[in-house]
Structures are given as structure tokens and as C-alpha cells.
C-alpha atoms as a PDB file:
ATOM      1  CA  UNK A   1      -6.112  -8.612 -16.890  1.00  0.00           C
ATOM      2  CA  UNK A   2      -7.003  -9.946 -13.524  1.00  0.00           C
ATOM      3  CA  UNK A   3      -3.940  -9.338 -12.246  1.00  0.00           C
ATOM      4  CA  UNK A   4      -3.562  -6.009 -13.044  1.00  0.00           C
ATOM      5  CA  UNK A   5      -6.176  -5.452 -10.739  1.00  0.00           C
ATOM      6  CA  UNK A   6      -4.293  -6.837  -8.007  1.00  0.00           C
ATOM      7  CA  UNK A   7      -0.842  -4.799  -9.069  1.00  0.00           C
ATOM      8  CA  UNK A   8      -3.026  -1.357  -8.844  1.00  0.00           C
ATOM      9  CA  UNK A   9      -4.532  -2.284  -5.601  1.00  0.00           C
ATOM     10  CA  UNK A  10      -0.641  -3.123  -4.007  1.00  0.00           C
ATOM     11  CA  UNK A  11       0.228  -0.060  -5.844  1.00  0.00           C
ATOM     12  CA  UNK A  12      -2.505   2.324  -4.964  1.00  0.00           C
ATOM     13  CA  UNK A  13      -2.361   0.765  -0.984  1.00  0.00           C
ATOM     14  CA  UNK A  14       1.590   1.908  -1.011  1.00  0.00           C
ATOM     15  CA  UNK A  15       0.923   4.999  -2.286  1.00  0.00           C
ATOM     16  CA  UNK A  16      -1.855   5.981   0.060  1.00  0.00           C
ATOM     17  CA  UNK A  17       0.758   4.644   3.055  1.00  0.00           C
ATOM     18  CA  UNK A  18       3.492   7.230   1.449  1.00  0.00           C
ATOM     19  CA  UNK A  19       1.153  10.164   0.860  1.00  0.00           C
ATOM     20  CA  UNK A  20      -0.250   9.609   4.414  1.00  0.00           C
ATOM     21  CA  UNK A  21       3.440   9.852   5.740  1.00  0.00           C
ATOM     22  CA  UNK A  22       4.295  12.750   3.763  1.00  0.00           C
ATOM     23  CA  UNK A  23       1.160  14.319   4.718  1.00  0.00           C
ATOM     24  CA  UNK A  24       1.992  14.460   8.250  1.00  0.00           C
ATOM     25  CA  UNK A  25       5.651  15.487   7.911  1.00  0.00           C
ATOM     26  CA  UNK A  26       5.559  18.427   5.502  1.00  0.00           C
ATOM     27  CA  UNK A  27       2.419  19.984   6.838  1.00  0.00           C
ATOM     28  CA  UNK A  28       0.531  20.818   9.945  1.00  0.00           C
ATOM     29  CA  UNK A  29      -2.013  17.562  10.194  1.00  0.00           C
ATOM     30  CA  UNK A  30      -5.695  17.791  10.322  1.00  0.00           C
ATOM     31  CA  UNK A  31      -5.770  20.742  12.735  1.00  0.00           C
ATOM     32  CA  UNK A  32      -9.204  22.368  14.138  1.00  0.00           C
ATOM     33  CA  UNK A  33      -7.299  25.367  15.093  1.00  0.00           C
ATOM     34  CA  UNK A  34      -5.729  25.839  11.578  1.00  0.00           C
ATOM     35  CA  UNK A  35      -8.643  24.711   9.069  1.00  0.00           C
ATOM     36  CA  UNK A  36      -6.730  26.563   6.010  1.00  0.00           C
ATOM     37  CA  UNK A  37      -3.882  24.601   6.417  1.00  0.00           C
ATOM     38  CA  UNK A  38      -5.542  21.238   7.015  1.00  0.00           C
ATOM     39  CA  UNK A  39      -7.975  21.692   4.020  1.00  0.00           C
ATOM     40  CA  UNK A  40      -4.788  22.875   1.720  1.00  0.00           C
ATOM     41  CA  UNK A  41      -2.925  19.517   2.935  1.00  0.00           C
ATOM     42  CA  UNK A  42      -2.923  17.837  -0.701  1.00  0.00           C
ATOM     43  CA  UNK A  43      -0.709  14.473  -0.054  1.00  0.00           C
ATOM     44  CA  UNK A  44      -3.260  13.591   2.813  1.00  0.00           C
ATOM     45  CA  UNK A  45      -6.286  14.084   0.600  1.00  0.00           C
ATOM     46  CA  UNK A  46      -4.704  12.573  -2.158  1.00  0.00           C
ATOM     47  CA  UNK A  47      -3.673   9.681   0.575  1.00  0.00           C
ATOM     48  CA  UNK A  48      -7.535   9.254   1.437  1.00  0.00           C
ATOM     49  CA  UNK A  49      -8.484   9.118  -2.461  1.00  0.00           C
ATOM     50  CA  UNK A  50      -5.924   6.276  -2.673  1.00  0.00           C
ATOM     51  CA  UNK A  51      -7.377   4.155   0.431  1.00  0.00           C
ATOM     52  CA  UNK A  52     -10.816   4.669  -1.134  1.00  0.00           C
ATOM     53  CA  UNK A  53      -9.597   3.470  -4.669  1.00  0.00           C
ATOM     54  CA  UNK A  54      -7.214   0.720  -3.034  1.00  0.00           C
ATOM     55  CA  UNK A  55     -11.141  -0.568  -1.322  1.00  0.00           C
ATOM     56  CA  UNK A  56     -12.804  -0.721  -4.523  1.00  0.00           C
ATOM     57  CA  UNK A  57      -9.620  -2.666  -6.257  1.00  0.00           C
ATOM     58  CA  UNK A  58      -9.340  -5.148  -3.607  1.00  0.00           C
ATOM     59  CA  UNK A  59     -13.492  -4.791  -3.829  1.00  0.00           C
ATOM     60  CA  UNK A  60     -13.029  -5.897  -7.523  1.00  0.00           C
ATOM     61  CA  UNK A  61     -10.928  -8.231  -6.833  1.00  0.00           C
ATOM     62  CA  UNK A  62     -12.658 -10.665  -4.493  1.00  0.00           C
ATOM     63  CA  UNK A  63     -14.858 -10.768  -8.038  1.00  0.00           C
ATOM     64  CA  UNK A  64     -12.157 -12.249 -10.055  1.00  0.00           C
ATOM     65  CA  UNK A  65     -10.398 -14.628  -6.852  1.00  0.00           C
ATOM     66  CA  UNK A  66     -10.373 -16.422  -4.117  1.00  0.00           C
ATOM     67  CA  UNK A  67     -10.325 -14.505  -1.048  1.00  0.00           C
ATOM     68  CA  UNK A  68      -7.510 -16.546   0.615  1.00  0.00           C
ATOM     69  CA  UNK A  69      -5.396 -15.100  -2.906  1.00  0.00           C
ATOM     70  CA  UNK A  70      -6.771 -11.809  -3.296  1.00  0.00           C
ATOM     71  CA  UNK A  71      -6.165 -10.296   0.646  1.00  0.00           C
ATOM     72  CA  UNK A  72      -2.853 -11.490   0.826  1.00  0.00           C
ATOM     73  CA  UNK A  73      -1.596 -10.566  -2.390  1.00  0.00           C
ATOM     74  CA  UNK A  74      -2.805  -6.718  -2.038  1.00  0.00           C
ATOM     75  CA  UNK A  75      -1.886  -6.865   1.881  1.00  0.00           C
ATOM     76  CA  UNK A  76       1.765  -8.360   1.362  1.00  0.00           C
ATOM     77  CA  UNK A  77       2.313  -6.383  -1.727  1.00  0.00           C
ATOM     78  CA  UNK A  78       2.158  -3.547  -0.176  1.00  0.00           C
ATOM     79  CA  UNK A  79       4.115  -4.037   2.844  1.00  0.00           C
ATOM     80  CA  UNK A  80       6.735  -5.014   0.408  1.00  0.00           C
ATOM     81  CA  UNK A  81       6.158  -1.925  -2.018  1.00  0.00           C
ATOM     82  CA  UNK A  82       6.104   0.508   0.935  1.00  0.00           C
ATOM     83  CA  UNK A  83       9.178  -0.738   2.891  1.00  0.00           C
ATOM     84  CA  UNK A  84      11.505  -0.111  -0.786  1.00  0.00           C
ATOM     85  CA  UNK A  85       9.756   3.405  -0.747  1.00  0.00           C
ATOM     86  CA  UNK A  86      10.438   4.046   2.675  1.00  0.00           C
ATOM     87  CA  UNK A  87      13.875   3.183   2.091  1.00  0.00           C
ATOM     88  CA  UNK A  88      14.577   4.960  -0.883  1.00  0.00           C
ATOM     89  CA  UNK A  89      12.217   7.869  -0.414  1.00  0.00           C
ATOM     90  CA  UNK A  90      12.705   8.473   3.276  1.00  0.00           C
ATOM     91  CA  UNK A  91      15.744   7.160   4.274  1.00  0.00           C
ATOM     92  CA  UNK A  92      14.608   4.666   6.686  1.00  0.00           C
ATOM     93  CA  UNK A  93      16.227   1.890   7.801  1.00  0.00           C
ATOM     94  CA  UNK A  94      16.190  -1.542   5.566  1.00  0.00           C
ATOM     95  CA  UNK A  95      18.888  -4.412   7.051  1.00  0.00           C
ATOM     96  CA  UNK A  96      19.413  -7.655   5.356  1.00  0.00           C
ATOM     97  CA  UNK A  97      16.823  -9.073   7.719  1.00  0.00           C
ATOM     98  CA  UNK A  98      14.040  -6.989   6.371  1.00  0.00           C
ATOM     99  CA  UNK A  99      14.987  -8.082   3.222  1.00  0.00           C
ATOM    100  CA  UNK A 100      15.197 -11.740   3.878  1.00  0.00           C
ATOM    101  CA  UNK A 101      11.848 -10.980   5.298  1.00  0.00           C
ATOM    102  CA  UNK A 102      10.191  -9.213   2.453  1.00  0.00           C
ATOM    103  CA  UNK A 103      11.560 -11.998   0.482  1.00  0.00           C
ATOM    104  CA  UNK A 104      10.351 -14.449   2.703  1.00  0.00           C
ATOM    105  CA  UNK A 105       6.547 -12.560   2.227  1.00  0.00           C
ATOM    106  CA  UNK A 106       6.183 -12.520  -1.479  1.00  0.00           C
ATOM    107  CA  UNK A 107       6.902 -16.054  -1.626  1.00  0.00           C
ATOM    108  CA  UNK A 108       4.927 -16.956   0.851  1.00  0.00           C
ATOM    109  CA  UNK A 109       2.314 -15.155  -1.212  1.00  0.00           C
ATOM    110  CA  UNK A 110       3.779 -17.255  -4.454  1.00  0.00           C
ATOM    111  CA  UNK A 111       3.193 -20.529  -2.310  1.00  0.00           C
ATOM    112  CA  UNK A 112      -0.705 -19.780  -1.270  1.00  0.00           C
ATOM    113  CA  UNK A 113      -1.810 -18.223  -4.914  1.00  0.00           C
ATOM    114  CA  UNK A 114       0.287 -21.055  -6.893  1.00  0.00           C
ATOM    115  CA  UNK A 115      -2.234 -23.535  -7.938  1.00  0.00           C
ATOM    116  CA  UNK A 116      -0.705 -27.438  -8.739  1.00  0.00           C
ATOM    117  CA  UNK A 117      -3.637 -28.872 -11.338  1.00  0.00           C
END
């Protein structure tokens, strides 16, 4: 159960990054001239919502670990979940070498959460 905790907060962390990106490509951005528009900008609201409930997961789950397991976990995750979804969903670039670096990162993140009793 624990770890779902940590799978939401990667999850909800890449999906705040996305919506934030989206947010600022298919609309007008928070704008002072154009309140309508910046109040009506759903994927950046819905971005914000997912940073707050990303906070209270990774709040929750400094209850449950370690902090040297719980802030790289979510922070790596994430990096990993949003370059796939920047790949796939945006087209952006992704070369072996960012692979053999996201790679790289989650088992880094295997290494420091793997316990040896």
C-alpha cells in the first residue's frame, strides 16, 4: 500500500508537468489583459490541482519512509514518466542517451531504496 503512494505522487508530479505544458501551448497563459481566457485555461488549473495533490502524496509519504527513499523516488519518477510523455505526447526529442540515462536514474533509485538485511 505504501507504495502506491509513491506511484500516485510520480504519477500526479508528471501529470501536473504535462498539463502545465499544454496549458501554455493551447491557450493564452495567465494574462492580466485577457482575464476570461486565463480563468477558462482548464489544463493549467488542473496542472496546479496536481502540484498541490503531488505535495500532500510526497507529504504522506515522508510518513511511511525514509526521506533519502521517498524524495528520490517521486523526483526521479517523474523525470522518467514525463520524458516518455513528452516523447510520445509531444513529439520531443528522446536519443538513446536519454534513455541510457533514464535507465541509469531508476536504478540508481533501485540502488538507494534497496535495503540488504
Amino acid at each position: 500500500m505504501k507504495w502506491l503512494i509513491l506511484l500516485f505522487g510520480i504519477v500526479s508530479n508528471a501529470l501536473a508537468s504535462v498539463l502545465i505544458k499544454v496549458s501554455i501551448t493551447s491557450k493564452s497563459f495567465l494574462s492580466f489583459t485577457n482575464i476570461k481566457d486565463s480563468l477558462e485555461n482548464w489544463p493549467f488549473w488542473l496542472g496546479i490541482f496536481f502540484y498541490l495533490l503531488t505535495f500532500l502524496l510526497y507529504t504522506w509519504s515522508l510518513s511511511k519512509f525514509p526521506l533519502n527513499i521517498a524524495h528520490p523516488t517521486i523526483t526521479t519518477g517523474s523525470v522518467a514518466l514525463v520524458a516518455l510523455i513528452s516523447f510520445f505526447y509531444f513529439k520531443e526529442s528522446l536519443n538513446i542517451l536519454n534513455m541510457i540515462g533514464i535507465i541509469l536514474v531508476i536504478i540508481g533509485v533501485f540502488l538507494i531504496t534497496f535495503k540488504m538485511d
